[in-house]
Protein backbone atom coordinates (compact mmCIF):
# COMPACT_ATOMS: atom_id res chain seq x y z
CA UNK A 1 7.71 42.60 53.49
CA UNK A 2 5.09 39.98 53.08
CA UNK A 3 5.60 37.04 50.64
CA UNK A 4 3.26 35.02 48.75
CA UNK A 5 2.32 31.67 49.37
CA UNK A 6 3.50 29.01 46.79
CA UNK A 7 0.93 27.36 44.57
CA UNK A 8 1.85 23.62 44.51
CA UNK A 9 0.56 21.44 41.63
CA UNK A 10 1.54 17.37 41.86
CA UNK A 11 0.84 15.52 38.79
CA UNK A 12 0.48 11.73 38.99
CA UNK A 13 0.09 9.74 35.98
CA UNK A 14 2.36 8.02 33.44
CA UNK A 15 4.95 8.18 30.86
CA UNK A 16 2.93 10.99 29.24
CA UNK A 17 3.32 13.38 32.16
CA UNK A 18 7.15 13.19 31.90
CA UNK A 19 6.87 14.08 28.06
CA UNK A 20 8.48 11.09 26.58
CA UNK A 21 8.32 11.07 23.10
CA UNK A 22 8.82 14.72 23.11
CA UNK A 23 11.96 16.18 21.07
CA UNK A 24 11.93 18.87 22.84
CA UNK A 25 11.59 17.42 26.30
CA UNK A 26 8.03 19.67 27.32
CA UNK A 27 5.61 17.63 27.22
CA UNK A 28 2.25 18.59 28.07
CA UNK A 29 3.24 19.57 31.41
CA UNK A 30 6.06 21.59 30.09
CA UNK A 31 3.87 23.51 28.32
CA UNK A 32 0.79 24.47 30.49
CA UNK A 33 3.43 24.89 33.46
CA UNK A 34 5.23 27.69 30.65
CA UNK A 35 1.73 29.41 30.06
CA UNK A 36 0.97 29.30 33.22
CA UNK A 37 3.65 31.10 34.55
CA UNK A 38 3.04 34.53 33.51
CA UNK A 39 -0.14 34.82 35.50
CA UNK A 40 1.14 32.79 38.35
CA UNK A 41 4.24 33.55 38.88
CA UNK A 42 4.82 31.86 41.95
CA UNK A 43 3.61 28.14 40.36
CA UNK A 44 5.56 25.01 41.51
CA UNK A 45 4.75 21.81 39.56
CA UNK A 46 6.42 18.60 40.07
CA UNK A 47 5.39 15.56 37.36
CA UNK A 48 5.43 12.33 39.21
CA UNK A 49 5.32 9.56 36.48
CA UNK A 50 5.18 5.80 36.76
CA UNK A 51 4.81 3.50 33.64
CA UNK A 52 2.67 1.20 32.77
CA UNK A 53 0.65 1.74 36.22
CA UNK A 54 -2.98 0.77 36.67
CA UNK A 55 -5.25 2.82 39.24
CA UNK A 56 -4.32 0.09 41.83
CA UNK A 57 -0.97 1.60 41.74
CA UNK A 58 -2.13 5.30 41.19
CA UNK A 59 -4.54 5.39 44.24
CA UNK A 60 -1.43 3.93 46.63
CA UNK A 61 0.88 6.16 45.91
CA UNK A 62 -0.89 9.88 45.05
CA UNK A 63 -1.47 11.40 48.26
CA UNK A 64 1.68 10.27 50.13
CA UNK A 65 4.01 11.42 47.23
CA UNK A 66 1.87 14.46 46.48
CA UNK A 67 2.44 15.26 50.23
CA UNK A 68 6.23 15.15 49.91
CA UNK A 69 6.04 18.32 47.53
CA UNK A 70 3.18 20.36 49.43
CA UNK A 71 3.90 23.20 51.81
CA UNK A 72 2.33 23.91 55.11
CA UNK A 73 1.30 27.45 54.14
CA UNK A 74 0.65 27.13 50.26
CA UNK A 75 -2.40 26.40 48.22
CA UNK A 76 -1.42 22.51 47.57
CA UNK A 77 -3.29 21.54 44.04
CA UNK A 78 -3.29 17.40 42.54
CA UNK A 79 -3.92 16.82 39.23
CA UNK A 80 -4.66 13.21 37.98
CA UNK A 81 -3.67 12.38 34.51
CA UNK A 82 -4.99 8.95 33.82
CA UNK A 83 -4.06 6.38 32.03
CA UNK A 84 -4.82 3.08 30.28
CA UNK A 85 -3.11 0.49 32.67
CA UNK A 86 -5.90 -0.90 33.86
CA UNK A 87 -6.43 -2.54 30.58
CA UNK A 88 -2.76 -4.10 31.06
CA UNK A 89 -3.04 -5.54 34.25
CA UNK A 90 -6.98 -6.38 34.06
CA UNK A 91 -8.36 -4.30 36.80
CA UNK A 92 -12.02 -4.08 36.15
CA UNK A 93 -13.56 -0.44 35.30
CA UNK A 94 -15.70 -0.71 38.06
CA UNK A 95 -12.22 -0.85 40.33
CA UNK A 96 -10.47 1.65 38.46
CA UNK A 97 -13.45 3.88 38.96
CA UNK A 98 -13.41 3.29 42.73
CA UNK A 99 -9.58 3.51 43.12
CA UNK A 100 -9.93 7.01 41.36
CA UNK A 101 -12.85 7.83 43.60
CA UNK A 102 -11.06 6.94 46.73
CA UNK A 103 -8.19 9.73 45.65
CA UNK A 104 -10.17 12.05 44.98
CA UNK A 105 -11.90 11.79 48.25
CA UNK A 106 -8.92 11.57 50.07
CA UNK A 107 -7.39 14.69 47.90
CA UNK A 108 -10.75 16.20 49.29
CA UNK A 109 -10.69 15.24 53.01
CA UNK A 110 -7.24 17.06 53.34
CA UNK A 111 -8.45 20.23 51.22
CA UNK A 112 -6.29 19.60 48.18
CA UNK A 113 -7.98 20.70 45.10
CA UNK A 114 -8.03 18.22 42.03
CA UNK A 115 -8.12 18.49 38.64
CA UNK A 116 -8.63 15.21 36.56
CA UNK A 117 -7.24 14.69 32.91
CA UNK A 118 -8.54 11.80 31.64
CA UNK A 119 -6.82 9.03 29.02
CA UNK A 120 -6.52 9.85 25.63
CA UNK A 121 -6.83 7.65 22.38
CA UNK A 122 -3.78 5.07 21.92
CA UNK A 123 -3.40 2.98 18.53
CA UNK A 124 -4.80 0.46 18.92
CA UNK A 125 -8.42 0.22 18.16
CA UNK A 126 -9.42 -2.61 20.34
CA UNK A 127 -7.85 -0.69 23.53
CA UNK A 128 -9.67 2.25 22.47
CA UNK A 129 -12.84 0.58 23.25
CA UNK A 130 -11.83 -0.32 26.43
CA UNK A 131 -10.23 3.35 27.25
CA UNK A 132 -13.78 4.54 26.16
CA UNK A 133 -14.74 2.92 29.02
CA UNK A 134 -12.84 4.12 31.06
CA UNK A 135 -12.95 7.43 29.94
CA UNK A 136 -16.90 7.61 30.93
CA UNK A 137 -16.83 6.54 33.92
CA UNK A 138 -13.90 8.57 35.10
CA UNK A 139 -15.59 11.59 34.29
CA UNK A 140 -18.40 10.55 36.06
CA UNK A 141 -16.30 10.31 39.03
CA UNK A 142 -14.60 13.67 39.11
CA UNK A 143 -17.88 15.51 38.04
CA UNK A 144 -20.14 13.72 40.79
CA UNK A 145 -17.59 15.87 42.85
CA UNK A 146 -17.58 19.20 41.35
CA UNK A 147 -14.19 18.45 40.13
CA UNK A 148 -13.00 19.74 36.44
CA UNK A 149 -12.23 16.61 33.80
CA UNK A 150 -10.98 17.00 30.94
CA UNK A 151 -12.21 14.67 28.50
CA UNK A 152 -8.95 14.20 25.94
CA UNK A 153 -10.17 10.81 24.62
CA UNK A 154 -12.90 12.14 21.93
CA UNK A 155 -11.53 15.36 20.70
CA UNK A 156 -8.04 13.19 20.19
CA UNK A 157 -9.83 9.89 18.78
CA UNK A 158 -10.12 11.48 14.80
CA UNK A 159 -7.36 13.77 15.42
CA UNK A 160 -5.43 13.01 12.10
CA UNK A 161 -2.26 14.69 14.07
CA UNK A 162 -2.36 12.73 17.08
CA UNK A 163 -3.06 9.38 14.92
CA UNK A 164 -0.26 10.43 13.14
CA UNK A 165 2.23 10.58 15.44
CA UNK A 166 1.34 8.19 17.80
CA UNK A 167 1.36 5.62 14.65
CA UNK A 168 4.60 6.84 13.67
CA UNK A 169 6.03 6.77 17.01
CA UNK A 170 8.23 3.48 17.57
CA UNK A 171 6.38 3.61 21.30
CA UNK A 172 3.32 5.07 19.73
CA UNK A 173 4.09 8.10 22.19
CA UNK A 174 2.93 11.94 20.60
CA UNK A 175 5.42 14.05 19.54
CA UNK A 176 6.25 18.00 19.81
CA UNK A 177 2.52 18.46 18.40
CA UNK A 178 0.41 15.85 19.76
CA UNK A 179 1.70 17.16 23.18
CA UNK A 180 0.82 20.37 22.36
CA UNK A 181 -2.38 19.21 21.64
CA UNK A 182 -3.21 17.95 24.72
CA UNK A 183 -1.74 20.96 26.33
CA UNK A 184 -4.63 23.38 24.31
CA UNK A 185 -6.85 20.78 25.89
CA UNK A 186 -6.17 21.67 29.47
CA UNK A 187 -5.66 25.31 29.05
CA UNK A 188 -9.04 25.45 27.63
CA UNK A 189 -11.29 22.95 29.70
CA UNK A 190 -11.09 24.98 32.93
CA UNK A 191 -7.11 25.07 33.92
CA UNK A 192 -7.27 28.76 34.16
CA UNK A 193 -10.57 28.85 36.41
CA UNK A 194 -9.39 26.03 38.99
CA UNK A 195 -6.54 28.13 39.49
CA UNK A 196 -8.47 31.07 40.38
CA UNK A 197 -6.24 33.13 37.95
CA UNK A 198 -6.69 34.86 34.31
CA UNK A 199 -5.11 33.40 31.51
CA UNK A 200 -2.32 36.28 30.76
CA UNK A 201 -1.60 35.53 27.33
CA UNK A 202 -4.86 35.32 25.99
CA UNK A 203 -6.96 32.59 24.62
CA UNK A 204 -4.86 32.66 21.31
């Protein structure tokens, strides 16, 4: 009887990848995992979310928690969801975009395929500018490397749904929508593909 090999996706980023702010606990990662499922049955995700961390903190730990979770005979998968700490702690763009370029290149030198997700709009107007930023030259990054990026910042920056909520949210976190939201995002900007799989459920 011959088994199939696991599909392992990590998932490094913030307070977003755990789904806080979420009533019902999904998140965005909650969901995709759920739609996922059906044409890959065999899917293991694990979110690994730190607060409030810059890409200083993000490049140290991905690979050697990401390791913890991979198997020896599975097709080990990293996806980056990225964040807005480098505004907080005042790490330049120019070192986020080489701490995310150094992951990436180490995801590549071990033959772990990666999927970036890049930072999407906050409240704040001021920080938008600077996630802007951030958002370009991120994507720059991945794509320089063939690797899918999903650009969340300016489809989310009018939303009037994901203003919404994130105004009305006491930590300006999205709620059961916005993270659904973001979840249409990375079904449909090349989730499906990376995988090597067919969405099952349709595009609806």
């Amino acid at each position: 009887m011959s088994t199939v090999a696991p599909t392992t996706v990590a998932v490094i980023g913030g307070p977003l990848v755990a789904g806080h702010g979420d009533g019902r606990g999904l998140g965005w990662v909650g969901r995709v995992t759920a739609r996922t499922l059906p044409s890959l049955p065999d899917l293991r995700v694990f979110p690994l979310a730190v607060p409030h961390e810059d890409s200083s903190g993000l490049h140290a730990r991905t690979i050697a928690e990401a390791s913890l979770r991979y198997t020896s005979d599975g097709d080990n998968r990293l996806v980056l969801a990225l964040g807005s700490g480098d505004l907080d702690s005042g790490r330049s763009v120019a070192r986020a975009r080489l701490d995310v370029a150094n992951v990436l290149d180490e995801a590549l030198a071990r033959k772990v395929s990666a999927f970036v997700i890049g930072p999407p709009p906050e409240y704040n107007s001021e920080r938008n500018r600077g996630i802007a930023e951030l958002n370009t030259s991120f994507s720059d990054v991945a794509k320089r490397r063939g690797i899918a990026y999903v650009d969340t910042f300016t489809p989310l920056l009018g939303h009037p749904v994901w203003q919404r909520e994130i105004a009305s949210s006491r930590d300006h976190l999205p709620g059961q929508e916005g993270y659904g939201l973001l979840a249409w995002l990375v079904l449909h900007r090349g989730w499906f593909p990376w995988l090597g799989v067919q969405d099952a459920m349709g595009d609806s």
